[in-house]
Protein backbone atom coordinates (compact mmCIF):
# COMPACT_ATOMS: atom_id res chain seq x y z
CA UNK A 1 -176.37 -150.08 139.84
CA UNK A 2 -174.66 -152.65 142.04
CA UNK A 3 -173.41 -154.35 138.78
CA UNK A 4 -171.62 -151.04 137.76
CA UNK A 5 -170.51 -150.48 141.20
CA UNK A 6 -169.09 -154.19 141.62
CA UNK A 7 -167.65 -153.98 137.73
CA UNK A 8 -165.89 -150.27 138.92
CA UNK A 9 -164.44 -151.61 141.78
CA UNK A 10 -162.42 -154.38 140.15
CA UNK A 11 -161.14 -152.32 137.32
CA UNK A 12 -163.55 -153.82 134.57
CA UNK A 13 -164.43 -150.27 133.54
CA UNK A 14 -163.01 -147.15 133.58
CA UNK A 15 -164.30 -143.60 135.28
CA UNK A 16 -165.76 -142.47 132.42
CA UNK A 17 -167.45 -145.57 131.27
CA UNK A 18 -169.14 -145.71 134.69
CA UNK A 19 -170.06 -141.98 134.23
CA UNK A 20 -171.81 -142.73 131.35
CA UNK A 21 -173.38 -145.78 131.96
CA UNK A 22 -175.01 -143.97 135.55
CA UNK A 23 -175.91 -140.80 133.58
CA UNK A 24 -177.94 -143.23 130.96
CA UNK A 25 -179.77 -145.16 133.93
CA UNK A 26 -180.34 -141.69 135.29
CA UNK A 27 -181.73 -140.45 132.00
CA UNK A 28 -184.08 -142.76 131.44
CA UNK A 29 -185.29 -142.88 135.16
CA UNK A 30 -186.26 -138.75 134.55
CA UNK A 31 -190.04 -137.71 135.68
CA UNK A 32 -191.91 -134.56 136.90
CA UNK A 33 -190.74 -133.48 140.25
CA UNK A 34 -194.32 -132.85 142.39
CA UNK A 35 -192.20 -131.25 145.31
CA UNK A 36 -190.13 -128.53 143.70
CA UNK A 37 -192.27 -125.53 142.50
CA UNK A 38 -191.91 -121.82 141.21
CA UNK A 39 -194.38 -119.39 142.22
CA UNK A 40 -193.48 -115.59 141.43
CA UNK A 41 -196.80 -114.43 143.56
CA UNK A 42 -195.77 -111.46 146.02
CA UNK A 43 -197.73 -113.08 149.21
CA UNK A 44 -195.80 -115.22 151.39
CA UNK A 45 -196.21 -119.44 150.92
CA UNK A 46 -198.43 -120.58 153.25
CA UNK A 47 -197.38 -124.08 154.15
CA UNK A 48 -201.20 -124.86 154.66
CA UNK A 49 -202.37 -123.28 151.46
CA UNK A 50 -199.44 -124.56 149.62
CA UNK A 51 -200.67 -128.25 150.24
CA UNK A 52 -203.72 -127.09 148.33
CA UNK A 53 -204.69 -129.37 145.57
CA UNK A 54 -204.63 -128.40 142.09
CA UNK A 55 -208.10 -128.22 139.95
CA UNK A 56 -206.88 -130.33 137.61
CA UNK A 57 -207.85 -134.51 137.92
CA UNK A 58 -204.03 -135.08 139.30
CA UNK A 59 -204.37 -133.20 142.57
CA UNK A 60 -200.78 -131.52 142.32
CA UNK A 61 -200.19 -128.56 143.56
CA UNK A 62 -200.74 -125.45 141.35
CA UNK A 63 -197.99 -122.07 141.49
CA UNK A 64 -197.02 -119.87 138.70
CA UNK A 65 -193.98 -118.63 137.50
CA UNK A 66 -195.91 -115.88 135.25
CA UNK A 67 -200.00 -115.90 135.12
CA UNK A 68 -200.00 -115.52 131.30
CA UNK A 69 -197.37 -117.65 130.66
CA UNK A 70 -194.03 -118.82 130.50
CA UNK A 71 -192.20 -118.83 126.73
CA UNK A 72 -188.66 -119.08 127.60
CA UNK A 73 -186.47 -120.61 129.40
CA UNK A 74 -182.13 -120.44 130.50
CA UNK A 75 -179.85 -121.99 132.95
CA UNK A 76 -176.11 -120.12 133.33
CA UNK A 77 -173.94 -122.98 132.01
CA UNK A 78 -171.25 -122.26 134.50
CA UNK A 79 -172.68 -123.29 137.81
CA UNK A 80 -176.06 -124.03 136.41
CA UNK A 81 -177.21 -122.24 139.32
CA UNK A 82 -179.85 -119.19 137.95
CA UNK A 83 -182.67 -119.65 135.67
CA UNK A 84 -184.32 -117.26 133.93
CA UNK A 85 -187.80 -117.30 132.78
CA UNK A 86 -189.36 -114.51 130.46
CA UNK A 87 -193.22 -114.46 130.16
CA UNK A 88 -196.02 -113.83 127.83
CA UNK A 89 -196.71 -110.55 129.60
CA UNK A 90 -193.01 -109.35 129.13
CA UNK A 91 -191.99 -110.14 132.94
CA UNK A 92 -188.84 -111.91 133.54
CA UNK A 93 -187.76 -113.47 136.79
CA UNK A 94 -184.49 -114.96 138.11
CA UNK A 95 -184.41 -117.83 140.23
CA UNK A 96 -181.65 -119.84 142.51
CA UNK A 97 -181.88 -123.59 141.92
CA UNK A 98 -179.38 -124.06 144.72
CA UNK A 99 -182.19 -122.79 147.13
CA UNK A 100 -183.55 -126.80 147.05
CA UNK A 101 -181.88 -128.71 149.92
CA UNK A 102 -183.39 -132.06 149.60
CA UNK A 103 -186.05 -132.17 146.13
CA UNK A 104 -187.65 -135.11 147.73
CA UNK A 105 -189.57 -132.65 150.09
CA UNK A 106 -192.09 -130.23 149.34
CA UNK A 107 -189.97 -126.76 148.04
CA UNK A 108 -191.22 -123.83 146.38
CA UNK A 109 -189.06 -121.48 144.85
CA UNK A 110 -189.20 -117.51 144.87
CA UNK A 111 -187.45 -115.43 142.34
CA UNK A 112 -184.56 -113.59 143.23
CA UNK A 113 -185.22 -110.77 141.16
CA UNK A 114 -187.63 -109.66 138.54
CA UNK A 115 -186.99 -107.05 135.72
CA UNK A 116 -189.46 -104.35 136.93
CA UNK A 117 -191.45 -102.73 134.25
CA UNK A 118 -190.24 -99.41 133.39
CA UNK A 119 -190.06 -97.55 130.10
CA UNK A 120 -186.95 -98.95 129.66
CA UNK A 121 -188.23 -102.49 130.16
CA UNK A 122 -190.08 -104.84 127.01
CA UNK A 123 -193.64 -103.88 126.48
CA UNK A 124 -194.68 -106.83 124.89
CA UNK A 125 -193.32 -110.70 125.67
CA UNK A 126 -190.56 -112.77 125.83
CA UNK A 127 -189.59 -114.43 122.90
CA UNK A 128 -186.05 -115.77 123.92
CA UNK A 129 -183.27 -115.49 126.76
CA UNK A 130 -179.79 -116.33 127.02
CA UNK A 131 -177.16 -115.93 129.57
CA UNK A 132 -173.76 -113.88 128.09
CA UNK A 133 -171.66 -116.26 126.62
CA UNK A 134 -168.18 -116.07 129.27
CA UNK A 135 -170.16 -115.19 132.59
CA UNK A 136 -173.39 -115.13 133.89
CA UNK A 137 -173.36 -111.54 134.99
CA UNK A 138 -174.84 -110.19 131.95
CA UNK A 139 -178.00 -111.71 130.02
CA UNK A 140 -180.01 -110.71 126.38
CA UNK A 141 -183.46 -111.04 126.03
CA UNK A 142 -185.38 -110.48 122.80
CA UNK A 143 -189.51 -109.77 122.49
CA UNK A 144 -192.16 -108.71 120.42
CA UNK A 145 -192.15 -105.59 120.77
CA UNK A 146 -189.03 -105.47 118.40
CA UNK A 147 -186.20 -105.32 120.55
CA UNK A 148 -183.15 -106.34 121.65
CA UNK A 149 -181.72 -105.94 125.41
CA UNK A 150 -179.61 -105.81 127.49
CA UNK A 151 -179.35 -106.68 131.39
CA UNK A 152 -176.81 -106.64 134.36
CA UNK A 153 -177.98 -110.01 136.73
CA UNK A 154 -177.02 -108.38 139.55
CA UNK A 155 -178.87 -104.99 139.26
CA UNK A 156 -181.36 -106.16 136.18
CA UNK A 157 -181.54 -102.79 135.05
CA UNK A 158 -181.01 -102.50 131.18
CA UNK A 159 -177.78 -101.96 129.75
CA UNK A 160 -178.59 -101.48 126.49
CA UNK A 161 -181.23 -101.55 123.74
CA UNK A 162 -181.63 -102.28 120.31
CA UNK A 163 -185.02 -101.44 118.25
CA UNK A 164 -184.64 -103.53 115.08
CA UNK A 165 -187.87 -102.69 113.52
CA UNK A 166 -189.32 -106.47 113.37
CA UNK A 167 -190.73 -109.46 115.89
CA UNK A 168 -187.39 -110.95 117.02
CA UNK A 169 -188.22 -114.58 117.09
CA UNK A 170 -185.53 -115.06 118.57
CA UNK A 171 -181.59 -114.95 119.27
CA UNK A 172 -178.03 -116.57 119.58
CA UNK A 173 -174.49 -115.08 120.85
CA UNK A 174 -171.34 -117.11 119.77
CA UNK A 175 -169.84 -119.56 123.00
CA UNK A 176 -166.48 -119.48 121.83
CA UNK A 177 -166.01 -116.27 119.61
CA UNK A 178 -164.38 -112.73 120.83
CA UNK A 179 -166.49 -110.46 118.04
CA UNK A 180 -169.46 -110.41 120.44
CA UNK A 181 -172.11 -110.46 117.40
CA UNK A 182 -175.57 -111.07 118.15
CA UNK A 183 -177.60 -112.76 115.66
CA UNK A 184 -180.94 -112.08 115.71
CA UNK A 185 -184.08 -113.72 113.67
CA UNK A 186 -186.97 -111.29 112.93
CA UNK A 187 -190.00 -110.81 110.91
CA UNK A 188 -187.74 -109.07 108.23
CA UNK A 189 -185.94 -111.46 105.51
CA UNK A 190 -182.45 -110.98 106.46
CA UNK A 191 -180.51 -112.37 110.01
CA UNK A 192 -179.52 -108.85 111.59
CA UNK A 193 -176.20 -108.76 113.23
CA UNK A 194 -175.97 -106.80 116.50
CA UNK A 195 -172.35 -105.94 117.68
CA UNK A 196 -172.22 -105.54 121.29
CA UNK A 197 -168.66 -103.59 121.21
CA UNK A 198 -169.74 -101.11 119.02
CA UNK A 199 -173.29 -101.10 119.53
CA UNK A 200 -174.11 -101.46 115.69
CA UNK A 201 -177.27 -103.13 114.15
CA UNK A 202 -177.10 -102.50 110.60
CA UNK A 203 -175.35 -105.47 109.30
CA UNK A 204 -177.71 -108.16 107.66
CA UNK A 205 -177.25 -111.45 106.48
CA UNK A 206 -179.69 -111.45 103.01
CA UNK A 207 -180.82 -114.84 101.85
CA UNK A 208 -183.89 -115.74 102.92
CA UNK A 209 -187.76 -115.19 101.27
CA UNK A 210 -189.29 -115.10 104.58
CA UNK A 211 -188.69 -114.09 108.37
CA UNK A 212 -186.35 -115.10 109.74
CA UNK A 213 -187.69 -117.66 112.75
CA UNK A 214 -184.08 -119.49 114.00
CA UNK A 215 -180.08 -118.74 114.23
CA UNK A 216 -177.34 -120.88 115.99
CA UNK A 217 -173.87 -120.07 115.98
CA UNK A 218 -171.55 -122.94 115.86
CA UNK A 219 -169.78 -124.09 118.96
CA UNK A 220 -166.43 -124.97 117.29
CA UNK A 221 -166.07 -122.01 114.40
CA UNK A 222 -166.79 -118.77 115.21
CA UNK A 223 -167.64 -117.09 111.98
CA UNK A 224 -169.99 -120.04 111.41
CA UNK A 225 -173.93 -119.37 111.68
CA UNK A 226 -176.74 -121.66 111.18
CA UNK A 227 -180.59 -119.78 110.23
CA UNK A 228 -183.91 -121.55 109.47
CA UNK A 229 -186.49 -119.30 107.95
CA UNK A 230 -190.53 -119.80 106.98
CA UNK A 231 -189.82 -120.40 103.55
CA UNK A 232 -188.02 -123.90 104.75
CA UNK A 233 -184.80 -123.33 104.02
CA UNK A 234 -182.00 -123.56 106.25
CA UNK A 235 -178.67 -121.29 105.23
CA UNK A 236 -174.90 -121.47 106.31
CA UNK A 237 -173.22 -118.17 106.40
CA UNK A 238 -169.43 -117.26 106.96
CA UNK A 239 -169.31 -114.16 108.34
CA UNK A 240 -166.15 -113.03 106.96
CA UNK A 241 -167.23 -113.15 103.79
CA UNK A 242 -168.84 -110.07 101.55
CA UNK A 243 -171.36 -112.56 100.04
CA UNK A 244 -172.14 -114.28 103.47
CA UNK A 245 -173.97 -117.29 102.32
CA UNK A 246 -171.96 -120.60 102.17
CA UNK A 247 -175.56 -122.75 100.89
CA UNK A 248 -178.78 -124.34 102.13
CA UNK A 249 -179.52 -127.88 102.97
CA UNK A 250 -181.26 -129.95 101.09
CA UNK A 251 -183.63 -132.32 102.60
CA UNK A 252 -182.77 -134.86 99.27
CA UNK A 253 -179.47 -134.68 99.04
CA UNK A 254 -178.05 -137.49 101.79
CA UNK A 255 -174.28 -137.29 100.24
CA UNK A 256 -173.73 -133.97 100.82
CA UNK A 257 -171.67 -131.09 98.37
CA UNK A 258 -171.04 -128.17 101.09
CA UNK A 259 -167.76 -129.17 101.89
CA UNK A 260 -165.96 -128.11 104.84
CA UNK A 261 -167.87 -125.27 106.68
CA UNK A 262 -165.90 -122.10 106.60
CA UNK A 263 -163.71 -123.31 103.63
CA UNK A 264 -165.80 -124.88 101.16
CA UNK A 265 -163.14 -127.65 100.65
CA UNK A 266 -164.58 -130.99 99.36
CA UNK A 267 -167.87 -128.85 97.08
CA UNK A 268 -169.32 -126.35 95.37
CA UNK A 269 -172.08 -124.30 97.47
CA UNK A 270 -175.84 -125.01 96.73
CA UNK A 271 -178.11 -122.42 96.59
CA UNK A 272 -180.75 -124.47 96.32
CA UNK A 273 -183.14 -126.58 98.23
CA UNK A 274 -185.24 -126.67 101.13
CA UNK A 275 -184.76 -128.51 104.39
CA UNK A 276 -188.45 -128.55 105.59
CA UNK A 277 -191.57 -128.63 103.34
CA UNK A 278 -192.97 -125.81 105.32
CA UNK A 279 -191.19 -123.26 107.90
CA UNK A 280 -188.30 -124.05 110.01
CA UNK A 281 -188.48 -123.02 113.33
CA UNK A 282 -185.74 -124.45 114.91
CA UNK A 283 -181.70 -124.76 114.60
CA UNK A 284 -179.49 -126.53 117.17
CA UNK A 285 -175.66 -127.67 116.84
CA UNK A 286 -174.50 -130.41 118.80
CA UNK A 287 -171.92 -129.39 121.19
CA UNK A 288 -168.68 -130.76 118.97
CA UNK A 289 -170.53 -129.06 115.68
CA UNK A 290 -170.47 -132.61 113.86
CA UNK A 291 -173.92 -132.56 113.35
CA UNK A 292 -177.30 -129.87 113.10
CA UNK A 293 -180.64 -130.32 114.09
CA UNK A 294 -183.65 -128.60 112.45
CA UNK A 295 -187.22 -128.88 113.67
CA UNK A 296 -190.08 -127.52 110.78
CA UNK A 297 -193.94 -127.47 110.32
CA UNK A 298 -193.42 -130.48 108.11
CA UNK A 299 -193.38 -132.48 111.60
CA UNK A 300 -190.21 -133.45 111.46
CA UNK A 301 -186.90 -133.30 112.49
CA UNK A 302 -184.04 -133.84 110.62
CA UNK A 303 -180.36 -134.55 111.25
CA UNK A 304 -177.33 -132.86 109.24
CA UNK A 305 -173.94 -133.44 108.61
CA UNK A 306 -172.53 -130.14 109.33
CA UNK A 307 -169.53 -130.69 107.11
CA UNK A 308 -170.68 -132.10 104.61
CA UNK A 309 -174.34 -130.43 104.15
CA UNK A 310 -176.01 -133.85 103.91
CA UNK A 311 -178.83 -134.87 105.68
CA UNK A 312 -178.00 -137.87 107.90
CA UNK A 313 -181.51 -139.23 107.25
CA UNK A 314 -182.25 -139.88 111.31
CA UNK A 315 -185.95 -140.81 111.16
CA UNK A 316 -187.92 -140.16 114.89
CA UNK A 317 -191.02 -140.74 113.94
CA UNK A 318 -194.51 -139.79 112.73
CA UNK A 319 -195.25 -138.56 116.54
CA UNK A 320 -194.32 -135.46 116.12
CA UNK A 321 -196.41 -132.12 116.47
CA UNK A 322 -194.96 -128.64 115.43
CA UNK A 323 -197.78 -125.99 114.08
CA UNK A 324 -196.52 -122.91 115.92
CA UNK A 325 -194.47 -119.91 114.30
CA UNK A 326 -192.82 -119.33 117.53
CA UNK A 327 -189.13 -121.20 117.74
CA UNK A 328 -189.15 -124.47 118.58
CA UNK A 329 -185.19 -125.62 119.50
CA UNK A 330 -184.61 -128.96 120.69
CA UNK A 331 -182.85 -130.02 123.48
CA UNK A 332 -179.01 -131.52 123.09
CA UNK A 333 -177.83 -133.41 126.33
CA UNK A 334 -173.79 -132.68 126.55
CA UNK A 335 -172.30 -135.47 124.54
CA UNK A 336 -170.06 -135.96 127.50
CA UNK A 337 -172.36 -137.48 129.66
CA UNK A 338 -173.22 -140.19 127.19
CA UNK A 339 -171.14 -142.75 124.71
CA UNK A 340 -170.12 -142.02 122.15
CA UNK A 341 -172.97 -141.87 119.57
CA UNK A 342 -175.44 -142.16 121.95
CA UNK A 343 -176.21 -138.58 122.05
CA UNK A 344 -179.84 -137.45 123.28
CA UNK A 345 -182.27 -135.12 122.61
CA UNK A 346 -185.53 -133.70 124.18
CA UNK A 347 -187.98 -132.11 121.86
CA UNK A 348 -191.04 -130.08 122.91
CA UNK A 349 -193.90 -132.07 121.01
CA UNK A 350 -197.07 -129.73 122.51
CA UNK A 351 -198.03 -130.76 125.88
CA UNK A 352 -195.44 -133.64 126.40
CA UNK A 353 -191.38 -133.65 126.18
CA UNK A 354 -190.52 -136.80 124.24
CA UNK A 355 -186.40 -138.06 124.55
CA UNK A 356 -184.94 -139.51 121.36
CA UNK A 357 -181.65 -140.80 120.80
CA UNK A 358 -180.00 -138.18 118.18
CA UNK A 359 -178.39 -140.49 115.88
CA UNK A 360 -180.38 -143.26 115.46
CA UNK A 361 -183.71 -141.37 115.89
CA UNK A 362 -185.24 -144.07 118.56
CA UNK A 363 -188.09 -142.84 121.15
CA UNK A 364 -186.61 -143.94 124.35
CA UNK A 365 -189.17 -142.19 126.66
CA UNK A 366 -192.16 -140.02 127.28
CA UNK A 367 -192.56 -137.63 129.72
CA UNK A 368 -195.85 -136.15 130.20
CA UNK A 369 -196.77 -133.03 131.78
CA UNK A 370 -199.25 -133.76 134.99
CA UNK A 371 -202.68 -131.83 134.47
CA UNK A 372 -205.42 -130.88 132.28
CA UNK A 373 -204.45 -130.31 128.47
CA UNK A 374 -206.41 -127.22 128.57
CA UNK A 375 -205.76 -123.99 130.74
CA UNK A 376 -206.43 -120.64 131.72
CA UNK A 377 -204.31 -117.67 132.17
CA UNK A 378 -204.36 -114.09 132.89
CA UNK A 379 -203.16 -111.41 131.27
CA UNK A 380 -204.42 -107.77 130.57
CA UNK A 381 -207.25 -108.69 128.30
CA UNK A 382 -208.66 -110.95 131.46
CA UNK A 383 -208.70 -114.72 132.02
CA UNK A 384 -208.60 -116.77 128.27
CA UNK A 385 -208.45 -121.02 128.02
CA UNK A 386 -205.24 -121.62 125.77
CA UNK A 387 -204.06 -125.52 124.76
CA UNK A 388 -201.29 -126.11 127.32
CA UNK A 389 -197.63 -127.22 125.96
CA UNK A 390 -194.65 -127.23 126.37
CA UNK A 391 -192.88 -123.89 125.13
CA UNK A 392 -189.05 -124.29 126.07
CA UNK A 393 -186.85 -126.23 127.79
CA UNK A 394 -183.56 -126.01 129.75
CA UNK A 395 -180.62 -128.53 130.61
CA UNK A 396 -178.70 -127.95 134.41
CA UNK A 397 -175.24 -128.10 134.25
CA UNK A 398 -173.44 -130.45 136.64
CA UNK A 399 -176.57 -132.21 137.21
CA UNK A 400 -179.27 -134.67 135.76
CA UNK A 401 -181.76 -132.24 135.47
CA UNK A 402 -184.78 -130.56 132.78
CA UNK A 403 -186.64 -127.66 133.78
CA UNK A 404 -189.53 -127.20 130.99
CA UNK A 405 -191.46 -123.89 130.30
CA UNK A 406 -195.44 -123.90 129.98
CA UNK A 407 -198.08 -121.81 128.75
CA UNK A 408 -200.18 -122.45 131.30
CA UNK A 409 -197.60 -120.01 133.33
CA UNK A 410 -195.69 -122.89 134.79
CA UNK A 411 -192.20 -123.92 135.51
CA UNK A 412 -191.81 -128.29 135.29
CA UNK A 413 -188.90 -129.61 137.07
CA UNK A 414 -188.04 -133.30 135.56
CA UNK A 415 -185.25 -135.12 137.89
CA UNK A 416 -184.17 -139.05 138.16
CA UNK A 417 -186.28 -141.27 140.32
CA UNK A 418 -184.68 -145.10 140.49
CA UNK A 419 -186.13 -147.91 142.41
CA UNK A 420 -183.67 -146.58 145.36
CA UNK A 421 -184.87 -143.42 145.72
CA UNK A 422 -188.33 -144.99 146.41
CA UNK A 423 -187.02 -147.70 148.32
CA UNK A 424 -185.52 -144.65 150.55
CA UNK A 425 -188.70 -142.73 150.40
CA UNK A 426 -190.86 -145.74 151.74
CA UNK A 427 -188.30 -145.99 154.39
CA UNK A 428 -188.65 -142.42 155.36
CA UNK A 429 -192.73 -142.73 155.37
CA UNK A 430 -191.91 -145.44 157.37
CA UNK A 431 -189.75 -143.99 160.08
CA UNK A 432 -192.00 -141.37 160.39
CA UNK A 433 -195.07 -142.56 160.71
CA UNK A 434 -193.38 -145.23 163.52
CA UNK A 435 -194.02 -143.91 167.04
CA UNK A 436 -191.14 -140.86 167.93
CA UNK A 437 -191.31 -140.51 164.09
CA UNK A 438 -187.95 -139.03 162.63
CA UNK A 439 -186.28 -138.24 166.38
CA UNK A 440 -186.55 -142.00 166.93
CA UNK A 441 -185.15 -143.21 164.17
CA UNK A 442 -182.21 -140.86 164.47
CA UNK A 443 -181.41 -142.14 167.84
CA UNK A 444 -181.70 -145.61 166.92
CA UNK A 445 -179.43 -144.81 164.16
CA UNK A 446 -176.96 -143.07 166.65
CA UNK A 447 -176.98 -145.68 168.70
CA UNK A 448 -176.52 -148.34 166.50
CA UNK A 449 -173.34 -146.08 165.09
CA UNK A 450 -171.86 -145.79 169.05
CA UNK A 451 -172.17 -149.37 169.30
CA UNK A 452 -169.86 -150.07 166.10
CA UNK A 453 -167.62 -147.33 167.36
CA UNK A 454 -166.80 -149.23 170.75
CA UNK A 455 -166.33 -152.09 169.29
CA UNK A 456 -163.74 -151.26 166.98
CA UNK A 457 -162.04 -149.20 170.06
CA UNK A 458 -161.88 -151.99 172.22
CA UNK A 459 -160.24 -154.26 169.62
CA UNK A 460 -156.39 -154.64 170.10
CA UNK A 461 -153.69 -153.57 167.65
CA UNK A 462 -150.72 -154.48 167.00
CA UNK A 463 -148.55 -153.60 164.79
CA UNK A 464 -145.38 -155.74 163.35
């Protein structure tokens, strides 16, 4: 840090450069934040109880965001300020991350507001949340029970509702594009299109032999969606077309005949091929839609050339674990905080969150989630012992921060720790455990500042 410090100061490299190179110290200096918790229980914290030791072998303490589980997880990309969490037992709760003043000392977090259960509420759980894509006052969440809806932040009453017949795995609303379409993966073989102007369901994207388990819209061109289904195959659509389907990826084809999306310039479409050798349960653009990232129950993920169709044959090794049907979507640090082609990614692998770099498919780091692999929630059908992992994840705008979502019914906080925040911790200890504790140190401080002060007062100047 000094080195970059020393190197910025004299010009050697530029803002950004320095940005980067912090942000990639910061990265890899990420662990589980013991002090910062989320407990959505209606009794007040008691700072006593709250120092209460978990059951599990680490001794950490133990809150829950929702007793039956958490399966989703969003941050507003705006101010990255509100989180929202939806449950197994269809609850959903909205938190303030700005609540934490210091996240070196002991903070638990309340939500803000919950979605009360009402007949206009989900009946079953969350499968997936996401903030409206050009403010944060409106946010979609999609469940098992088969719907689609709707909610104002500020009231979180529903707005609207959308049955579509099927399990919606899960959904995706453009970030750039003014049709406000929703797609939506379900049980049923076709992506469903819901328009949120007119309030439409009915058109369907046909393709697929299978549900429907992943959709992304692409961040650059607007009629451009991305679906992974559990047959394996992974389509391109163009919206704007009558036919819809632009091709699937091929897992052996590493040159590529798509073309450019939208346009087809540069190849014929394939129809053809599979991108997984078993379902695919997860689709994710990179923010400048260069490349696509699919995660399948192959136990693997794979890297694509978005233009082109080819896969970029990124290998990240034979660690990983993905068995479930729910959507598994990796996570895509902004390519702005790192060099170029240096991108990240986090990926859920079942009770651990393991960081790869994107392009050249290299482990840099493991972070494992404190406690006991196995746990027990609470639902309606009584307490049951599930395998704890990881079920979502979420990036913080404007900061260096991963919040991770649990089955066990917990919400993970993962923020940088170097060798100077300890050195500053031990420090604290120090201070405070030295007799006056914390009021003595601040006056030594103080006076130690007044002392500097007078000094530089009493020194003459003159001025020529």
């Amino acid at each position: 840090m000094n080195s970059l410090l020393f190197s910025r100061s004299l010009g050697a490299i530029g803002p950004q450069a320095f940005q980067r190179a912090e942000t990639a110290r910061l990265l890899q200096a990420l662990q589980a934040s013991p002090d910062v918790h989320f407990d959505s229980s209606n009794a007040k914290v008691d700072k006593d109880k709250s120092k209460e030791a978990d059951d599990s072998e680490d001794g950490r303490i133990r809150t829950w965001a929702h007793p039956a589980g958490v399966n989703s997880l969003v941050i507003d990309r705006f101010e990255g300020k509100y989180l929202l969490s939806g449950g197994a037992d269809s609850s959903i709760h909205l938190w303030d991350l700005e609540q934490v003043e210091n996240p070196r000392r002991n903070f638990t977090h309340k939500p803000v507001g919950t979605v009360p259960k009402t007949s206009a509420s989900h009946k079953f759980g969350i499968t997936n949340l996401s903030f409206y894509s050009f403010d944060s006052f409106a946010f979609l969440s999609s469940s098992y029970d088969h719907t689609l809806k709707i909610y104002d932040t500020e009231t979180l009453e529903v707005s609207a509702s959308f049955d579509l017949g099927s399990v919606v795995y899960s959904h995706d609303i453009s970030p750039i594009a003014d049709h406000l379409l929703v797609a939506c993966a379900t049980q049923h073989p076709a992506v469903r299109l819901v328009d949120l102007r007119s309030g439409a369901s009915t058109h369907s994207l046909a393709g697929h032999s299978g549900a429907v388990l992943s959709v992304a819209w692409s961040p650059k061109q607007e009629n451009i969606l991305a679906s992974g289904g559990s047959d394996g195959t992974v389509r391109l659509w163009d919206i704007r077309r009558s036919a819809g389907g632009l091709g699937v990826l091929d897992l052996e084809d590493s040159v590529g005949i798509l073309g450019e999306p939208g346009s087809g310039i540069g190849g014929r479409p394939r129809h053809r091929g599979k991108a997984h050798v078993g379902a695919c349960n997860g689709v994710a653009w990179t923010d400048d839609g260069y490349f696509l990232v699919t995660t399948g129950h192959d136990e693997r993920i794979r890297l694509w050339n978005a233009a082109a169709g080819a896969n970029a044959l990124a290998h990240f090794g034979p660690t990983i674990k993905n068995a479930h049907l729910s959507t598994l979507l990796p996570l895509l640090v902004p390519s702005h905080l790192t060099a170029p082609g240096k991108q990240v990614m986090f990926y859920s692998n079942e009770s651990e969150i393991l960081m790869f770099d994107l392009i050249e498919g290299t482990l840099h780091k493991r972070l494992r989630s404190p406690g006991s692999p196995l746990a027990q929630v609470g639902g309606s059908a009584g307490q049951r012992n599930i395998r704890n992992r990881v079920t979502s994840l979420a990036w913080r705008a404007g900061h260096i921060e991963l919040y991770s979502a649990h089955s066990d019914g917990i919400i993970r906080a993962w923020m940088p720790r170097t060798a100077e925040d300890a050195e500053v911790e031990a420090e604290e200890q120090q201070e405070a455990a030295a007799p006056g504790g914390e009021d003595e140190s601040r006056k030594r401080k103080r006076q130690a500042l007044d002392e500097v002060f007078r000094d530089l007062t009493r020194q003459k100047i003159t001025f020529t």
